[in-house]
Protein backbone atom coordinates (compact mmCIF):
# COMPACT_ATOMS: atom_id res chain seq x y z
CA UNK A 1 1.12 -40.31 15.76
CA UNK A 2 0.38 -37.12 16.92
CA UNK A 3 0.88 -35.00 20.75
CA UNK A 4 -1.71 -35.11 23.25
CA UNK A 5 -2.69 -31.16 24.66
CA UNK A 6 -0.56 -31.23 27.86
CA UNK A 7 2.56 -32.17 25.61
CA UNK A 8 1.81 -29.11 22.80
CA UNK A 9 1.51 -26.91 26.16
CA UNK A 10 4.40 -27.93 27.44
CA UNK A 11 6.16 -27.14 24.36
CA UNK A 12 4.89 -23.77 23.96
CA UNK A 13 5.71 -23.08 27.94
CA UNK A 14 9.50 -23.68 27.03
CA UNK A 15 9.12 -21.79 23.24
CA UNK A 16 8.35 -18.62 25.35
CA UNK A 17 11.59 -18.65 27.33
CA UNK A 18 13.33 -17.93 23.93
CA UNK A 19 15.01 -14.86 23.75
CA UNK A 20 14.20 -11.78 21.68
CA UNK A 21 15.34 -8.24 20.52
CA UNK A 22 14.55 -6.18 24.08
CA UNK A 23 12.54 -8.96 25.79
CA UNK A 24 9.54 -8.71 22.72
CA UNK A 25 8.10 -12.13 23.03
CA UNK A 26 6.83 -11.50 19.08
CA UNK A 27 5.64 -14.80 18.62
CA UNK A 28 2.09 -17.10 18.64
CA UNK A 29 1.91 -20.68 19.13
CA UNK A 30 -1.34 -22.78 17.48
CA UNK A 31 -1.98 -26.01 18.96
CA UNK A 32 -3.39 -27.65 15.70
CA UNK A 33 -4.19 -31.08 14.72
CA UNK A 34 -1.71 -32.70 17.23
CA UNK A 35 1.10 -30.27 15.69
CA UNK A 36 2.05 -26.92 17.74
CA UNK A 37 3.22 -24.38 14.77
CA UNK A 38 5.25 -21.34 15.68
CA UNK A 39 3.64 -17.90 14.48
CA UNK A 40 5.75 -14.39 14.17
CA UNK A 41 3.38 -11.97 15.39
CA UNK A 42 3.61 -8.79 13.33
CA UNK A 43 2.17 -6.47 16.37
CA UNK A 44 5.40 -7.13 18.55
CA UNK A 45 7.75 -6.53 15.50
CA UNK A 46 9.78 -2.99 16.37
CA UNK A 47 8.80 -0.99 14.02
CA UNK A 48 12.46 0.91 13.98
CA UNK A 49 14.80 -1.66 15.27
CA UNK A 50 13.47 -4.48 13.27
CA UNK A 51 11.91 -3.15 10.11
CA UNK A 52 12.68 -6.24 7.78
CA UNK A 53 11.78 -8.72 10.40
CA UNK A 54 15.05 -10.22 11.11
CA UNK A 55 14.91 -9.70 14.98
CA UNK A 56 11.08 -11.39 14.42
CA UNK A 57 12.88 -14.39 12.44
CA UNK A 58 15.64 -14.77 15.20
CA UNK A 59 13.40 -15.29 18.04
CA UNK A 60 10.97 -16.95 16.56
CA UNK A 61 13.80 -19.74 15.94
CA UNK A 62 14.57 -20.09 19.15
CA UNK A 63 11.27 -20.41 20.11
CA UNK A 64 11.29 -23.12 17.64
CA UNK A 65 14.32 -24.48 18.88
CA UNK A 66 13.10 -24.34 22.74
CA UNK A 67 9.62 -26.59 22.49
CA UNK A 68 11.67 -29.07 19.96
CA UNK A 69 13.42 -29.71 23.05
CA UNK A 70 10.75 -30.27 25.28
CA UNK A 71 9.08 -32.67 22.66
CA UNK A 72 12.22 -34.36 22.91
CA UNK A 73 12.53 -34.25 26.52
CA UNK A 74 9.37 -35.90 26.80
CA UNK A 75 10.04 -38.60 24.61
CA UNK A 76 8.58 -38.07 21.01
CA UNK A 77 11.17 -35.82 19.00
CA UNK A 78 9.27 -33.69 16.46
CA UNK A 79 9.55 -33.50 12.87
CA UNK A 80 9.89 -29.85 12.07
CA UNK A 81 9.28 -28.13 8.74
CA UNK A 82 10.73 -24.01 8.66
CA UNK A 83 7.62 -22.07 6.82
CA UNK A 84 5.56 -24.72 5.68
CA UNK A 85 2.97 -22.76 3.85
CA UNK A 86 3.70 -19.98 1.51
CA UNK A 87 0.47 -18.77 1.37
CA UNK A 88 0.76 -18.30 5.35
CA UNK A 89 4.01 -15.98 5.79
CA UNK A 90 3.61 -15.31 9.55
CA UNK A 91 3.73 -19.17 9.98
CA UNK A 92 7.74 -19.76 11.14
CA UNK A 93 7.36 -23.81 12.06
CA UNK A 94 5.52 -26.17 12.18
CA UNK A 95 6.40 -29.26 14.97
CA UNK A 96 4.88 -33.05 14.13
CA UNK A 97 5.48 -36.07 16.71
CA UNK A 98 8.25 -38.23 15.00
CA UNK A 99 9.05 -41.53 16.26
CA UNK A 100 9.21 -42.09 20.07
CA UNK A 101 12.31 -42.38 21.25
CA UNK A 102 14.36 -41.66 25.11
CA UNK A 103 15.82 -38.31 24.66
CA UNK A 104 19.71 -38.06 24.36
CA UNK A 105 21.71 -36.72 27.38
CA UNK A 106 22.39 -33.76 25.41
CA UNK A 107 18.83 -33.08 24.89
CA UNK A 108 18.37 -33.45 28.58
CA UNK A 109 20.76 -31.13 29.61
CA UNK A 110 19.85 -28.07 26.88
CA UNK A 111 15.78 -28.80 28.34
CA UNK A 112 16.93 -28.03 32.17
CA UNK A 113 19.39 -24.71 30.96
CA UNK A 114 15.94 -23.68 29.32
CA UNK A 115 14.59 -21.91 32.70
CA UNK A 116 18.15 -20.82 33.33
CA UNK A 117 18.90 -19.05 30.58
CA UNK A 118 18.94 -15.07 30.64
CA UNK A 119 21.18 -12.43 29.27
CA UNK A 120 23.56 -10.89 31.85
CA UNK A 121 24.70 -7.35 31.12
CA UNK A 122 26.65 -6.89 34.33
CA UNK A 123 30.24 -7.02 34.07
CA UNK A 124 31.85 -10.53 34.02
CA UNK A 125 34.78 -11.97 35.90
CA UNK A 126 37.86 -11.79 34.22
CA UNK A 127 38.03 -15.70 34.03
CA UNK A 128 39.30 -17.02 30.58
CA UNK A 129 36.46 -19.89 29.18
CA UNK A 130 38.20 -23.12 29.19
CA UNK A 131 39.37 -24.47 25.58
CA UNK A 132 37.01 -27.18 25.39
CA UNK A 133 34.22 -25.17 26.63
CA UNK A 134 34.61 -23.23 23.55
CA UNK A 135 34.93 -25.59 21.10
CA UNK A 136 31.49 -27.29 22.70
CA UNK A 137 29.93 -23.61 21.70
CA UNK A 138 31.20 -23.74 18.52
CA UNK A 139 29.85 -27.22 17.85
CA UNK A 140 26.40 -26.23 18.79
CA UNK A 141 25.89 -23.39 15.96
CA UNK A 142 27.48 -26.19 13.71
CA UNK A 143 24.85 -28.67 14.71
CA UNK A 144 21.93 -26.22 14.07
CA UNK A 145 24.07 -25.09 10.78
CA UNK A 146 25.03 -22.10 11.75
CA UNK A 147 28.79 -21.28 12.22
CA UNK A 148 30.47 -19.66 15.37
CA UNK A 149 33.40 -17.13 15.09
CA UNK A 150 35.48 -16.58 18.33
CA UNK A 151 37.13 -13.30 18.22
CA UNK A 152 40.89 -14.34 20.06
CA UNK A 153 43.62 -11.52 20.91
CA UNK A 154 43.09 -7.99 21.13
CA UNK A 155 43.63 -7.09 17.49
CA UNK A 156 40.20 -9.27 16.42
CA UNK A 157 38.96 -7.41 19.64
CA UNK A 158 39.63 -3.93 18.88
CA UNK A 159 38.33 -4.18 15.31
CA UNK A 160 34.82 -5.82 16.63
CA UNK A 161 34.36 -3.20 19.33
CA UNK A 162 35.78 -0.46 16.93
CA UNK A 163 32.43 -1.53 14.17
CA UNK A 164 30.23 -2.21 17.53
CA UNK A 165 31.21 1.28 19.23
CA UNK A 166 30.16 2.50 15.80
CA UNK A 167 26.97 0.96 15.34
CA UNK A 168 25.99 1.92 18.80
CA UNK A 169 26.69 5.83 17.61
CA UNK A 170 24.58 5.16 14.86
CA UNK A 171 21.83 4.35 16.66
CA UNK A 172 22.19 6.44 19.89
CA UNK A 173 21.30 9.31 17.48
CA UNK A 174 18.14 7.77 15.70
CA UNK A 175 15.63 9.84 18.07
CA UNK A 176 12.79 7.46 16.99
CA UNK A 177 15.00 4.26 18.34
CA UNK A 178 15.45 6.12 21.28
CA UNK A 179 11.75 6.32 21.56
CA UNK A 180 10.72 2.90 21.03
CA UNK A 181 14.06 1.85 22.98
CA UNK A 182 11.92 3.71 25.83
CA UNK A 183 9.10 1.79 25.79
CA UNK A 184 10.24 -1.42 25.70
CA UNK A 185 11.95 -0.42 29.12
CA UNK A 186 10.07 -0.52 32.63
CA UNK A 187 10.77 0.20 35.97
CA UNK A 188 8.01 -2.13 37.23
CA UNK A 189 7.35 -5.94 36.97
CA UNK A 190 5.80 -6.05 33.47
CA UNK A 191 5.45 -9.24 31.61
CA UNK A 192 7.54 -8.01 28.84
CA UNK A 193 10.37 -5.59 27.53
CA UNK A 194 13.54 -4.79 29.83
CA UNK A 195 13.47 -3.97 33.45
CA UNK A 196 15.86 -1.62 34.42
CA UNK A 197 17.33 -3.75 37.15
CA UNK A 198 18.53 -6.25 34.58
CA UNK A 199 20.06 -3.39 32.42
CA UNK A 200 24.04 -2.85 31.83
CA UNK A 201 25.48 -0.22 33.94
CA UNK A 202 25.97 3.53 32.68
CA UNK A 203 28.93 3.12 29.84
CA UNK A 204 32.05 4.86 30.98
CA UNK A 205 34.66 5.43 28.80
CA UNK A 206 37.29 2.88 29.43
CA UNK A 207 34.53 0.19 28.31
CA UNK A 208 35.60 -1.69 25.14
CA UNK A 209 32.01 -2.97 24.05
CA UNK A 210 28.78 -0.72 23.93
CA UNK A 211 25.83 -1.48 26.07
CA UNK A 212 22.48 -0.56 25.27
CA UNK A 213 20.96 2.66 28.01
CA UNK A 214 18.49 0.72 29.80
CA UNK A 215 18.72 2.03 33.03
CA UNK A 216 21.28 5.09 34.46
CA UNK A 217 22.77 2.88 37.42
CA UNK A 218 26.00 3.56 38.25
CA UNK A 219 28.65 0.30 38.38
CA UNK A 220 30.08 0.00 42.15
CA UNK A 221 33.69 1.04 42.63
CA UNK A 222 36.24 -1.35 41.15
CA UNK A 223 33.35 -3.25 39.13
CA UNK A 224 34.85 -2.68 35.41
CA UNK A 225 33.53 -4.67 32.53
CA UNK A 226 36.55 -7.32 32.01
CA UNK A 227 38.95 -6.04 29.74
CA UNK A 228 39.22 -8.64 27.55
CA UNK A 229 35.97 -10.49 26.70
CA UNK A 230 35.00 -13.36 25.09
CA UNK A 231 33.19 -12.29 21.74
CA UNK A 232 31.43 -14.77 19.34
CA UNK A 233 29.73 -13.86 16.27
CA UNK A 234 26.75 -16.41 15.76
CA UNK A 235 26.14 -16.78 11.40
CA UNK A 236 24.18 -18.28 8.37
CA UNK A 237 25.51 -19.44 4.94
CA UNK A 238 22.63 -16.93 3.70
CA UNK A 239 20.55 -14.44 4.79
CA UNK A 240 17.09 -15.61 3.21
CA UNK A 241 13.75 -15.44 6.07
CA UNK A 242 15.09 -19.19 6.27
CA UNK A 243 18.41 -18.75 7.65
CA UNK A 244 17.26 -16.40 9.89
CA UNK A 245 15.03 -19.20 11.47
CA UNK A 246 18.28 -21.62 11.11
CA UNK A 247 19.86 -18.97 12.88
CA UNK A 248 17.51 -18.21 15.73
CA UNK A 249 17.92 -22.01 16.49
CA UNK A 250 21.62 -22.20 16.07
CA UNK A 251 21.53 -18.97 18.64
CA UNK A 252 19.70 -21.23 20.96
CA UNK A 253 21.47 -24.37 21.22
CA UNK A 254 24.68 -21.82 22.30
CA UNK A 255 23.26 -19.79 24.60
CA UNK A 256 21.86 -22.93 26.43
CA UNK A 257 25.12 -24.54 25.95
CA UNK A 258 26.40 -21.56 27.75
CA UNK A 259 24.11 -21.96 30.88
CA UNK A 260 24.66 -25.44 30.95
CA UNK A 261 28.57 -25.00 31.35
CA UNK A 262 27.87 -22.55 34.06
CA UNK A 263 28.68 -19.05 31.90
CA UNK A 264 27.31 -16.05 31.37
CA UNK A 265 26.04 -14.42 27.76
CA UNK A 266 24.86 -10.89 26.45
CA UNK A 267 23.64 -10.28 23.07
CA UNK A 268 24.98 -7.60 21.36
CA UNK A 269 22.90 -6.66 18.36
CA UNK A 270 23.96 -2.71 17.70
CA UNK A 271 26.27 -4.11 14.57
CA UNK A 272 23.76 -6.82 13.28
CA UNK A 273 21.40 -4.17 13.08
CA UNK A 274 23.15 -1.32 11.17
CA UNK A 275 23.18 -2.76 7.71
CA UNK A 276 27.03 -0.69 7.08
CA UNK A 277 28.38 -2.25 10.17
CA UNK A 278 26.66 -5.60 9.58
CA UNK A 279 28.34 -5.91 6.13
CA UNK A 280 31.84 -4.28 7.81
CA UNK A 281 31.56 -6.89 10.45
CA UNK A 282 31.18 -9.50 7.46
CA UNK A 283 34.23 -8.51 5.51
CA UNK A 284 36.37 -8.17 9.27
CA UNK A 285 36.07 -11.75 9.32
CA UNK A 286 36.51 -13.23 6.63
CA UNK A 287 33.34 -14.93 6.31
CA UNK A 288 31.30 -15.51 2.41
CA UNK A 289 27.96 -16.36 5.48
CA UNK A 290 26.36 -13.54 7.08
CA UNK A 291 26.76 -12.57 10.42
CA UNK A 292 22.92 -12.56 12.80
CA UNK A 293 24.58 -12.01 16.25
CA UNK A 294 27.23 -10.90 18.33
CA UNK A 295 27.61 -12.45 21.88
CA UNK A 296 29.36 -11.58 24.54
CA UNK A 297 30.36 -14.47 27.17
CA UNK A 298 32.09 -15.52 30.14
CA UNK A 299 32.07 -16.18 33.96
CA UNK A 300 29.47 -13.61 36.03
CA UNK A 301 27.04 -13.29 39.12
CA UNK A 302 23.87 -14.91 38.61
CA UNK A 303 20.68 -12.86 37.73
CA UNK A 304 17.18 -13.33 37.03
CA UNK A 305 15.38 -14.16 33.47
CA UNK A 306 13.25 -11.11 32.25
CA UNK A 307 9.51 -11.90 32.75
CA UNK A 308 7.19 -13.61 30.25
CA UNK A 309 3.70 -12.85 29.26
CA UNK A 310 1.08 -15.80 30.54
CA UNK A 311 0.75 -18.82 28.43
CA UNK A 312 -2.77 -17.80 27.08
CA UNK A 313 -1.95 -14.66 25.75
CA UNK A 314 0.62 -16.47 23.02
CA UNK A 315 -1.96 -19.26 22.54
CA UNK A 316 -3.85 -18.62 18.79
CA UNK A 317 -6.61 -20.51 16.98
């Protein structure tokens, strides 16, 4: 059995409303044979900010992760193999129709948070996340075999933000990830990168976690980040291209288990990204599997998805 067009298109419409590292979108889909295969696409990689790939890896996973859903959605679940050919690195996935089945009520609900789903970089409400919300998040990355960490009390939060904070230094100072930082950020309505308007507000220095300087708006009087935040850091048994993928889809399933239950997420990357504070971050929990992202979550105003580039510029032959 094999897709028909509209259904490969329909998957790659959802695959681009994946995430990546400052709005990216380094990914190709090829409609082949009845089979849509996910590409990495080696002229969006960031040169500085994601010179092994990783970032690549991660977003092309959720990609992945995004059009299995639709498949699903629409009826015919696909078989999906992580780098199928060795002889074709830049190939991530490749998605074949399985056997036609109604999709699950789970599956339903992940495929409508998929239009939803944006990071929100605005302060949150200082609303605790219900008990049984969290264990749902945590049962996500373990269904996509990834593991979740929640970081509870101020002691596990200190020593995150303490590494993050750190990272953040790190790479505040690298003048060439400045640069590219720059040009992945637009005042105007570009199809890609970060638009000021969705950026974090200027850092002041009662904020526990770092934000990344997108724009230079001030925060309105009395509009604090929340002083206590939900942190989760998102992980892989290994640290192989492969787990990256694993991990890009484990990433996914949360953060559209987080719209779904009506939160709010930010992705905080600064200590996944300096190897030292990666492998600090590691060690502060405890953990033999390797961190791949740090979110932050909880209960905010609703914003707006970052654009995406049209659906036949990411289409390949």
């Amino acid at each position: 059995m094999t897709y028909d067009d509209a259904d490969l298109r329909h998957a790659a419409a959802a695959a681009v409303r994946a995430p990546s590292l400052h709005n990216s979108q380094p990914w190709r889909f090829r409609l082949r044979d009845g089979a849509i295969e996910v590409l990495a696409d080696p002229a969006r990689q960031l040169a500085v900010a994601d010179s092994t790939g990783w970032a690549v890896r991660i977003a092309c996973g959720a990609a992945t992760f995004n059009a299995r859903l639709a498949l699903a959605a629409g009826g015919t679940p696909a078989e999906v193999t992580l780098r199928p050919d060795p002889a074709e690195p830049e190939l991530v996935a490749r998605l074949t129709a399985g056997t036609p089945r109604p999709p699950s009520y789970a599956e339903a609900e992940l495929t409508a948070a998929i239009p939803h789903r944006h990071s929100n970089r605005r302060p949150f409400w200082p609303d605790p996340v219900e008990a049984a919300t969290r264990q749902q998040l945590i049962d996500a990355a373990r269904a996509e075999n990834g593991w979740l960490d929640l970081l509870v009390g101020m002691t596990a939060l200190s020593g995150f933000a303490e590494i993050a904070q750190s990272a953040d230094r790190v790479l505040r100072r690298d003048v060439h990830y400045q640069a590219e930082l720059s040009t992945w950020t637009h005042a105007d309505s570009a199809s890609d990168g970060i638009s000021v308007l969705a950026g974090a507000p200027v850092t002041e220095p009662q904020d526990l976690l770092p934000q990344r300087a997108f724009s230079d708006r001030k925060r309105a009087p009395g509009r604090d980040f929340e002083p206590e935040p939900l942190v989760a850091i998102l992980g892989t048994t290994g640290d192989r291209p492969q787990d990256q993928i694993v991990a890009g889809q484990a990433l996914q399933r949360v953060l559209l288990t987080v719209t779904g239950a009506g939160l709010a997420c930010s992705m905080i990357s600064q200590p996944i990204e300096v190897p030292a504070a990666r492998d600090q971050l590691r060690r502060a929990l405890g953990r033999s599997g390797v961190p791949q992202m740090a979110l932050r979550i909880g209960y905010g105003q609703p914003g707006s998805p970052s654009r995406r580039r049209p659906l036949a510029e990411v289409l390949t032959d």
